[in-house]
N, C-alpha and C. Protein backbone atom coordinates (compact mmCIF):
# COMPACT_ATOMS: atom_id res chain seq x y z
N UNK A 1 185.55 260.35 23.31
CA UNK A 1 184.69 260.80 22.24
C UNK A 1 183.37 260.04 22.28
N UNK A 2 182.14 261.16 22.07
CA UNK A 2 180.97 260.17 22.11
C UNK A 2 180.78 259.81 20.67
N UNK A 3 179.59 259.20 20.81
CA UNK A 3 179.16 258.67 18.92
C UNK A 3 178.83 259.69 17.95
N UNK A 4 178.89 261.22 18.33
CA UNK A 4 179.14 262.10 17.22
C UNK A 4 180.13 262.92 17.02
N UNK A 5 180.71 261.94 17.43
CA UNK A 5 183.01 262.50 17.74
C UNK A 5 183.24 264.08 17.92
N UNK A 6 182.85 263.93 19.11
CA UNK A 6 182.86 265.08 19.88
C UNK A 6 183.16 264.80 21.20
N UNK A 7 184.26 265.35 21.98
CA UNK A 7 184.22 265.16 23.62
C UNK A 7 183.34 266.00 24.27
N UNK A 8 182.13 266.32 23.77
CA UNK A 8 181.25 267.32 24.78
C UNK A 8 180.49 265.63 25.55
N UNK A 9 180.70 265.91 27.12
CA UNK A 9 179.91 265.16 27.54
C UNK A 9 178.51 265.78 28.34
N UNK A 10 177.60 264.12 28.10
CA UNK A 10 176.15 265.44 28.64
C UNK A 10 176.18 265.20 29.95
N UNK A 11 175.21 266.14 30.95
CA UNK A 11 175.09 265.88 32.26
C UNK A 11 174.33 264.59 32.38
N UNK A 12 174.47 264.22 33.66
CA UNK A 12 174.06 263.21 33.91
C UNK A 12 172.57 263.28 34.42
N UNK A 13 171.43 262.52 33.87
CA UNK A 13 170.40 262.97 34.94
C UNK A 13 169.81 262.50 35.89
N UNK A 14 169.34 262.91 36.83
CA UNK A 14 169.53 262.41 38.22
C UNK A 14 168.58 261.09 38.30
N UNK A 15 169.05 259.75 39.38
CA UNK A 15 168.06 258.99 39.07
C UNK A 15 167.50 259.30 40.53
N UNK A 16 166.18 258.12 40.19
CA UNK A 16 164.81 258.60 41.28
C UNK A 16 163.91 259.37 40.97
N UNK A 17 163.20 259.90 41.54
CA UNK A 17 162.52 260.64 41.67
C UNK A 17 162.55 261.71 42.10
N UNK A 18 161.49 263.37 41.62
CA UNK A 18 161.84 264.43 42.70
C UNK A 18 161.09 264.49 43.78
N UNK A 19 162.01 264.99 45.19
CA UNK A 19 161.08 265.39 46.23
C UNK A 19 159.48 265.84 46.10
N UNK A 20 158.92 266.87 44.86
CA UNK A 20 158.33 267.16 44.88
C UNK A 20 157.06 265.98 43.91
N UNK A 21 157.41 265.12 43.58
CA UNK A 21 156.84 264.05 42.99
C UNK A 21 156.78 262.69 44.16
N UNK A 22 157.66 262.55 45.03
CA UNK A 22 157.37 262.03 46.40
C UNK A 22 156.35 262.17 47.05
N UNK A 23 156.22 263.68 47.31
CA UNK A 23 155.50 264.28 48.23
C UNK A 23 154.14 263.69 47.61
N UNK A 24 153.98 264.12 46.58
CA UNK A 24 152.67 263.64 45.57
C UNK A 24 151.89 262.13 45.79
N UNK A 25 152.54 261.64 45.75
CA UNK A 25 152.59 260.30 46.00
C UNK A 25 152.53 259.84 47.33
N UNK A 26 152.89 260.34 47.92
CA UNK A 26 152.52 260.30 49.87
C UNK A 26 151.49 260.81 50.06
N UNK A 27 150.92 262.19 49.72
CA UNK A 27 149.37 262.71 49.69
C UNK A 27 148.59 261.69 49.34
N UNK A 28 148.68 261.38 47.81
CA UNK A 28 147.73 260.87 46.76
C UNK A 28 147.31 259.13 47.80
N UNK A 29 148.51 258.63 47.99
CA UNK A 29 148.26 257.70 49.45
C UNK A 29 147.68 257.43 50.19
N UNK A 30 148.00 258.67 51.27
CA UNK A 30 147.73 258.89 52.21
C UNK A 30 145.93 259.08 52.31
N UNK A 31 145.78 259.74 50.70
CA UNK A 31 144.06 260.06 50.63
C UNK A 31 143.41 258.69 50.26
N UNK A 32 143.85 257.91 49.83
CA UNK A 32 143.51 256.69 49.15
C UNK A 32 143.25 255.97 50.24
N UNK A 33 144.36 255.71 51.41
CA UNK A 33 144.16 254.52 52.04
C UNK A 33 143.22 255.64 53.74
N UNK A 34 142.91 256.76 53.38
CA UNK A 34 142.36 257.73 54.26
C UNK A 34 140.65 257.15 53.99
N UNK A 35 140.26 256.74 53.20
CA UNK A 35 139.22 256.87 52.58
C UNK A 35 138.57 255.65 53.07
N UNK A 36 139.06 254.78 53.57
CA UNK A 36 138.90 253.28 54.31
C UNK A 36 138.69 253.84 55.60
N UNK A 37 138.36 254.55 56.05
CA UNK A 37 138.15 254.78 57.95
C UNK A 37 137.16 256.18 57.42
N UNK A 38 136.66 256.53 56.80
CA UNK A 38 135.66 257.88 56.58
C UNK A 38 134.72 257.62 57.58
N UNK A 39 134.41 256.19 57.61
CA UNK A 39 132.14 255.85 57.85
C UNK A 39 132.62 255.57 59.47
N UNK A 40 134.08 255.12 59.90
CA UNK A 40 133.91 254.93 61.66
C UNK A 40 133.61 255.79 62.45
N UNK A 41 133.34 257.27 62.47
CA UNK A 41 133.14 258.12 63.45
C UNK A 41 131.38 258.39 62.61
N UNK A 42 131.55 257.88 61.84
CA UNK A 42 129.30 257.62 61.66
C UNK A 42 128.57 256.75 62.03
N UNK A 43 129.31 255.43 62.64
CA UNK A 43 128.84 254.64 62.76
C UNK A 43 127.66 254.47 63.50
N UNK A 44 127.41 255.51 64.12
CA UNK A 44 126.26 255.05 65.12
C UNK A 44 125.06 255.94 64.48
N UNK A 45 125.21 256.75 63.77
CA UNK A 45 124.11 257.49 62.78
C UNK A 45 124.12 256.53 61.64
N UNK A 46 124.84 255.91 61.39
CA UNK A 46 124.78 254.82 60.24
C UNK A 46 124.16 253.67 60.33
N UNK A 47 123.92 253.53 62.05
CA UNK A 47 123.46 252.03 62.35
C UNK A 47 121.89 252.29 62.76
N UNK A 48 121.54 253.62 63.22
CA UNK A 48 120.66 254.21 63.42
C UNK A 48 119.88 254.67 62.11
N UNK A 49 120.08 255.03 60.99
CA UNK A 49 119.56 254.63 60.07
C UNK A 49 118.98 253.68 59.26
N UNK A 50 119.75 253.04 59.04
CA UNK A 50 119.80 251.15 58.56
C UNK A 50 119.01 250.90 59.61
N UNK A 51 118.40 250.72 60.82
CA UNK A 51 117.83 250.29 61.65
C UNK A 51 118.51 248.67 62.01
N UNK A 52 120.25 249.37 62.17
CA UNK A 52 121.02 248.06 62.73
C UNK A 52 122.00 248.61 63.76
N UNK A 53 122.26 247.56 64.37
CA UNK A 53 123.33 247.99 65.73
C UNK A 53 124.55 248.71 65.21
N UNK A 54 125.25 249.29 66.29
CA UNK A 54 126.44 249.72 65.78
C UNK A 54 127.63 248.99 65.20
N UNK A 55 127.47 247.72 65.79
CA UNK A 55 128.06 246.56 66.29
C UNK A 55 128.22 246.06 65.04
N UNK A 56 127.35 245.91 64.45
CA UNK A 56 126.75 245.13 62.97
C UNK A 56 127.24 246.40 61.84
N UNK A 57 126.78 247.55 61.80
CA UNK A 57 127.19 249.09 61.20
C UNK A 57 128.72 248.84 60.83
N UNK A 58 129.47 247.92 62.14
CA UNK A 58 130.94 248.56 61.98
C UNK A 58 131.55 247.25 61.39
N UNK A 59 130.88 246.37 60.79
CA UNK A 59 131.07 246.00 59.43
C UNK A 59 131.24 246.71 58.02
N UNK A 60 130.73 247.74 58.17
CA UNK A 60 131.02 248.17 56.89
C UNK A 60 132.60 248.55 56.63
N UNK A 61 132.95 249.08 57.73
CA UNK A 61 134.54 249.25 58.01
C UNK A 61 135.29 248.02 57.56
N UNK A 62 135.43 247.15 58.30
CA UNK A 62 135.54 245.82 58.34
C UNK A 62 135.92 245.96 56.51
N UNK A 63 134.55 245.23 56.25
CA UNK A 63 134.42 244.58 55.27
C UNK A 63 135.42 245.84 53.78
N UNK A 64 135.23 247.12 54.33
CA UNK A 64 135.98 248.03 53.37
C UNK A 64 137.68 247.65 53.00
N UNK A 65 138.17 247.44 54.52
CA UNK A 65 139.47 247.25 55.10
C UNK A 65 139.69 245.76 53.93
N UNK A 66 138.87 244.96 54.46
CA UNK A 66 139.11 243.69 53.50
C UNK A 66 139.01 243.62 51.96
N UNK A 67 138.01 244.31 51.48
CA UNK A 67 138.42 244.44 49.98
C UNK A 67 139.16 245.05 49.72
N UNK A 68 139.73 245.86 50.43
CA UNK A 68 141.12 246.82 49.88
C UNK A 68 142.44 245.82 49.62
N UNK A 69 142.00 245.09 51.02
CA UNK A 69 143.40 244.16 50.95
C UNK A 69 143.38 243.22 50.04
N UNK A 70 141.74 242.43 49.55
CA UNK A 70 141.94 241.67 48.38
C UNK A 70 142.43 242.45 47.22
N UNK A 71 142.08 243.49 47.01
CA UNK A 71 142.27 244.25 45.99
C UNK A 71 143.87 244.62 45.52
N UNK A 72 144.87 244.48 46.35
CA UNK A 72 145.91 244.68 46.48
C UNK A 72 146.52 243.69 46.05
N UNK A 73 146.13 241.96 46.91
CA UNK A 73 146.55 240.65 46.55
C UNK A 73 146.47 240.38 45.19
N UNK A 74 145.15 240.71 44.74
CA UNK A 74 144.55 240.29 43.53
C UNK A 74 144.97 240.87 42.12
N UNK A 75 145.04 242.69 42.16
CA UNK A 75 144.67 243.63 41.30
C UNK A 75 146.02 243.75 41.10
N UNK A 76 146.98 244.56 41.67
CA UNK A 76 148.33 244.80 41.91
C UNK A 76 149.26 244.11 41.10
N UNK A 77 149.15 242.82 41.36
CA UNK A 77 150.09 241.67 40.45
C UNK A 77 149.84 242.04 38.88
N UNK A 78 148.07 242.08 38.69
CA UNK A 78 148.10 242.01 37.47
C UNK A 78 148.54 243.01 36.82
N UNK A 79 149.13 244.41 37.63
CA UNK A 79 149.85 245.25 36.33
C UNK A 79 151.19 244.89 35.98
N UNK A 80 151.75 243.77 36.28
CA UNK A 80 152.82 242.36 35.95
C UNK A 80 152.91 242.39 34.96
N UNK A 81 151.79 241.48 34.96
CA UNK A 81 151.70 240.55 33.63
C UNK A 81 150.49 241.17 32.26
N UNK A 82 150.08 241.88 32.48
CA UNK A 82 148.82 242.67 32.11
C UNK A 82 149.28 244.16 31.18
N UNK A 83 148.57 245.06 30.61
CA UNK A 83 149.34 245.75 29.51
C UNK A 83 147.90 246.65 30.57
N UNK A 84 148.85 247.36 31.82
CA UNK A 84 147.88 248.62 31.88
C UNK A 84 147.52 249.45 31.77
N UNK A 85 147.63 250.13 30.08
CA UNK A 85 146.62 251.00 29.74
C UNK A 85 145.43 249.94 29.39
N UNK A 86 145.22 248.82 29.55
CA UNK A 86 143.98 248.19 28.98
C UNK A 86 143.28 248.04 30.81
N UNK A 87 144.51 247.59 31.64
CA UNK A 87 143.82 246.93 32.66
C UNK A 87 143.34 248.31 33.66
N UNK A 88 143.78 249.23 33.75
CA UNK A 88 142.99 250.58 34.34
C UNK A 88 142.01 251.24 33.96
N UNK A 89 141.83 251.18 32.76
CA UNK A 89 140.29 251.35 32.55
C UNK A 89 139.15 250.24 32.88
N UNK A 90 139.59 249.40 32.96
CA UNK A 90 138.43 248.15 33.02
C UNK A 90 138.14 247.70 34.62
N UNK A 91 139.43 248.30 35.10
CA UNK A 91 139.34 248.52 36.70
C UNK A 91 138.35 249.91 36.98
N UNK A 92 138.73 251.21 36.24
CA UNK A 92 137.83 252.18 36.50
C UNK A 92 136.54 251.96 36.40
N UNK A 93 136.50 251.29 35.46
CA UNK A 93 134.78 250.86 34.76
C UNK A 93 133.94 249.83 35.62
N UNK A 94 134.94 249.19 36.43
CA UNK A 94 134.23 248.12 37.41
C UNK A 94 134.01 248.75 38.47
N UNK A 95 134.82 249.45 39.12
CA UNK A 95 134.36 250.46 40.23
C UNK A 95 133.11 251.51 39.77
N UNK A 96 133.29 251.94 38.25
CA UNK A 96 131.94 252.77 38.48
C UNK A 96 130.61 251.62 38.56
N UNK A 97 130.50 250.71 37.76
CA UNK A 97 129.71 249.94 37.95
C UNK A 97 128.85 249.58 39.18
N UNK A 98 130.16 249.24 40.03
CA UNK A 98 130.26 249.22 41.95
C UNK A 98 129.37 250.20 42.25
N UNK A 99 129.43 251.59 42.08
CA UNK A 99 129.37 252.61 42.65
C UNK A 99 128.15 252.93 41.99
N UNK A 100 127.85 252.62 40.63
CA UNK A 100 126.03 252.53 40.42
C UNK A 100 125.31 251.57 41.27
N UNK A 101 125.72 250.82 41.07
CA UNK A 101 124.92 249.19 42.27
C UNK A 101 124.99 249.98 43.42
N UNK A 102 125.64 250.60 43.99
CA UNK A 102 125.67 250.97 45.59
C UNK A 102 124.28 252.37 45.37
N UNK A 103 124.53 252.59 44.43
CA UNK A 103 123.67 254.04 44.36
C UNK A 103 122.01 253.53 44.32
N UNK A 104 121.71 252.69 43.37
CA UNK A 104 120.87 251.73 42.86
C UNK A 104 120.22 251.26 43.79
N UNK A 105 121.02 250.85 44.97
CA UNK A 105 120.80 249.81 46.29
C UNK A 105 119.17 249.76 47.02
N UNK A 106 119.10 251.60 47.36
CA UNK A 106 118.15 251.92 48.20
C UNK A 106 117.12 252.09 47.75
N UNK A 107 117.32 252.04 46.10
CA UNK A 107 115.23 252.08 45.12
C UNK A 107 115.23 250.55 45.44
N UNK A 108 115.93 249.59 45.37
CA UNK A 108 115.44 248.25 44.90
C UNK A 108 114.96 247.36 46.47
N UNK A 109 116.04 248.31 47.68
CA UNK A 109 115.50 247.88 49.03
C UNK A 109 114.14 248.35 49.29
N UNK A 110 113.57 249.33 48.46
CA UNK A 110 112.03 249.74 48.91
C UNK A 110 111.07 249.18 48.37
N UNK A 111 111.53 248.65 47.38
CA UNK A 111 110.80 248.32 46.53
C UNK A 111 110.17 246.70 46.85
């Protein structure tokens, strides 16, 4: 008998995850950590722009590869100890920030 004295028992529901929520998550991935190798097959229109070697250009790779990985060491833990609906927005908000400064970059280099 359960706690409303009744022998109806309920189904059980399945643990894990579904295949189709896997899959999701392997894409969503796969695009995420895809997004770190975009600029290597530009590199030489990229270095040719900048009026820098390729050599030097394929730093930007580099250096992408490496903040990802700090970002992982660093960021990751803190949804631990951290309450992240506070800490994902303030992560979103620092990347847009990022991503104005990067935009920003090329008035202030002419200038």
């Amino acid at each position: 008998m359960d706690t409303n004295g009744t022998d109806e028992t309920q189904p059980e529901r399945p643990v894990g995850i579904s295949t189709r929520l896997t899959l999701l998550f392997a894409v969503a991935g796969g695009a995420a950590v895809g997004n770190l190798y975009w600029a290597q097959p530009l590199l030489g229109n990229i270095g040719t722009s900048l009026g820098i070697s390729t050599g030097l250009a394929g730093l930007l790779v580099t250096v992408t590869q490496i903040g990802y990985a700090v970002g992982i060491l660093l960021v990751v833990p803190l949804g631990d100890v951290l309450n992240r609906r506070r800490l994902i927005p303030a992560i979103m908000l620092c990347s847009a920030v990022a991503l104005a400064a990067c935009a920003l970059a090329s008035i202030f280099r002419r200038g």
